[in-house]
Protein backbone atom coordinates (compact mmCIF):
# COMPACT_ATOMS: atom_id res chain seq x y z
CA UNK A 1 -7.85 -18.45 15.72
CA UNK A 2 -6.41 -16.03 18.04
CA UNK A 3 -3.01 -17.23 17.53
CA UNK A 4 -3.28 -16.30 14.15
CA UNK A 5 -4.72 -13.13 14.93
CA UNK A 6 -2.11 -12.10 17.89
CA UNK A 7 0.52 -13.40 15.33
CA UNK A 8 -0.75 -11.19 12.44
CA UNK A 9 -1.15 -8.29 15.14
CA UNK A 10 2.37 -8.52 16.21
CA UNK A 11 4.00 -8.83 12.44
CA UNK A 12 2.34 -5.74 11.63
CA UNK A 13 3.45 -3.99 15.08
CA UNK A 14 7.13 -4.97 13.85
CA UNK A 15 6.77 -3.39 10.35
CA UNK A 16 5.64 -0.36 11.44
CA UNK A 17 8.29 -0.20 14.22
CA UNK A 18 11.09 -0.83 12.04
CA UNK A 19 10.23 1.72 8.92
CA UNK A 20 12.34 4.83 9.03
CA UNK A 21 11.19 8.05 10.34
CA UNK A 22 10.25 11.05 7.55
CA UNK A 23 12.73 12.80 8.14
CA UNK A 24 15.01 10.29 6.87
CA UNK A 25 13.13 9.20 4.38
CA UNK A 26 13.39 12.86 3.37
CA UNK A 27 17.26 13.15 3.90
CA UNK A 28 17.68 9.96 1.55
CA UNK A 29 15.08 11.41 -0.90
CA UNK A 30 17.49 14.58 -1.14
CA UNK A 31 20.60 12.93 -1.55
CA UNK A 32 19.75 10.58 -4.47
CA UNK A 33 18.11 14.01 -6.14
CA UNK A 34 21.59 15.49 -5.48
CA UNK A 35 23.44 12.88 -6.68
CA UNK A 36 21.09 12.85 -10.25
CA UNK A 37 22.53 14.93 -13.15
CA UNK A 38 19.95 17.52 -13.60
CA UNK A 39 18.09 15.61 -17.08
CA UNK A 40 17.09 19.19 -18.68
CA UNK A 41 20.33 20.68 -18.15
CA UNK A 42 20.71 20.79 -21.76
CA UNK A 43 17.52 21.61 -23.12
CA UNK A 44 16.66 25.22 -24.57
CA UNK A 45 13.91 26.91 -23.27
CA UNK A 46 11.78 26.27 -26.14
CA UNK A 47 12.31 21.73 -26.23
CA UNK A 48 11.45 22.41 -22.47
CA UNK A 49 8.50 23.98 -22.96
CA UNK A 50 7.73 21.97 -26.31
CA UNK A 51 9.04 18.73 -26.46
CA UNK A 52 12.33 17.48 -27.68
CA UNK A 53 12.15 16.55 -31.73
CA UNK A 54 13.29 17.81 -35.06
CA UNK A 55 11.10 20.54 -34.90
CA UNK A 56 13.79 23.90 -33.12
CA UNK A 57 11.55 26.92 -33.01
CA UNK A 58 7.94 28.11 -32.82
CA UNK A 59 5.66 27.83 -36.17
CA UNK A 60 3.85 30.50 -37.43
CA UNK A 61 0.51 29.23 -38.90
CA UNK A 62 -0.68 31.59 -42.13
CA UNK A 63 -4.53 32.51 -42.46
CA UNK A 64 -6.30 29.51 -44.39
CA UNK A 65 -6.93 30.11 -47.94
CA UNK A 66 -10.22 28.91 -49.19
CA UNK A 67 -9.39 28.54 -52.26
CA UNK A 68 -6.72 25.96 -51.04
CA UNK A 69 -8.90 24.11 -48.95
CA UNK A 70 -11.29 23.29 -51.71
CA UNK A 71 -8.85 22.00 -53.87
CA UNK A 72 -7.83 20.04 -51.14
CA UNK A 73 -11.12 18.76 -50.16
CA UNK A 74 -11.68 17.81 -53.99
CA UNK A 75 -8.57 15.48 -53.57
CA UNK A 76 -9.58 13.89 -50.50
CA UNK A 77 -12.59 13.33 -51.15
CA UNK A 78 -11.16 11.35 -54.53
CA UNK A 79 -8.64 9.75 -53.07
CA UNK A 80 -9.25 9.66 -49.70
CA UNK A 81 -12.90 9.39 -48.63
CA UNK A 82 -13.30 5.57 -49.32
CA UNK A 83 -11.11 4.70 -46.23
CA UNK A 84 -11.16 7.98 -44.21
CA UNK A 85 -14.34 9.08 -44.16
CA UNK A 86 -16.12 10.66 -40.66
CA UNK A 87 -18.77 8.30 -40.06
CA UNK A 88 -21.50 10.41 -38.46
């Protein structure tokens, strides 16, 4: 049993021994970030603060008309409701 211990002991001694120091770990960190293109280079300001789709500039919601909604709540609830109802 102690073999296996001093054995375990001394792989674990050697793994921590051989791992790099920070500061290269940090050096290498930097110079694969360097190396990367820069992946919103081409983005406007608005995808990059949005999301990238079909969709180019800001929407402007209008005030909701009543009268609107109730004709739309007529047609969901005939042709909707059955499947799509809020079960409370």
């Amino acid at each position: 049993m102690k073999t296996i211990s001093l054995f375990t002991i001394s792989i674990l001694i050697g793994i921590a021994a051989c791992r790099p120091s920070d500061d290269e770990i940090k050096a290498a960190w930097n110079e694969t970030r360097a190396s990367k293109p820069d992946p919103f280079a081409n983005l406007t300001a608005f995808e990059r603060d949005h999301g990238v789709g079909p969709i180019k500039e800001a929407v402007k919601l209008e005030p909701i008309s009543i009268a609107l909604a109730k004709t739309g709540e007529k047609t969901f609830e005939n042709k909707c409701y059955a499947c799509h109802r809020i079960d409370t």
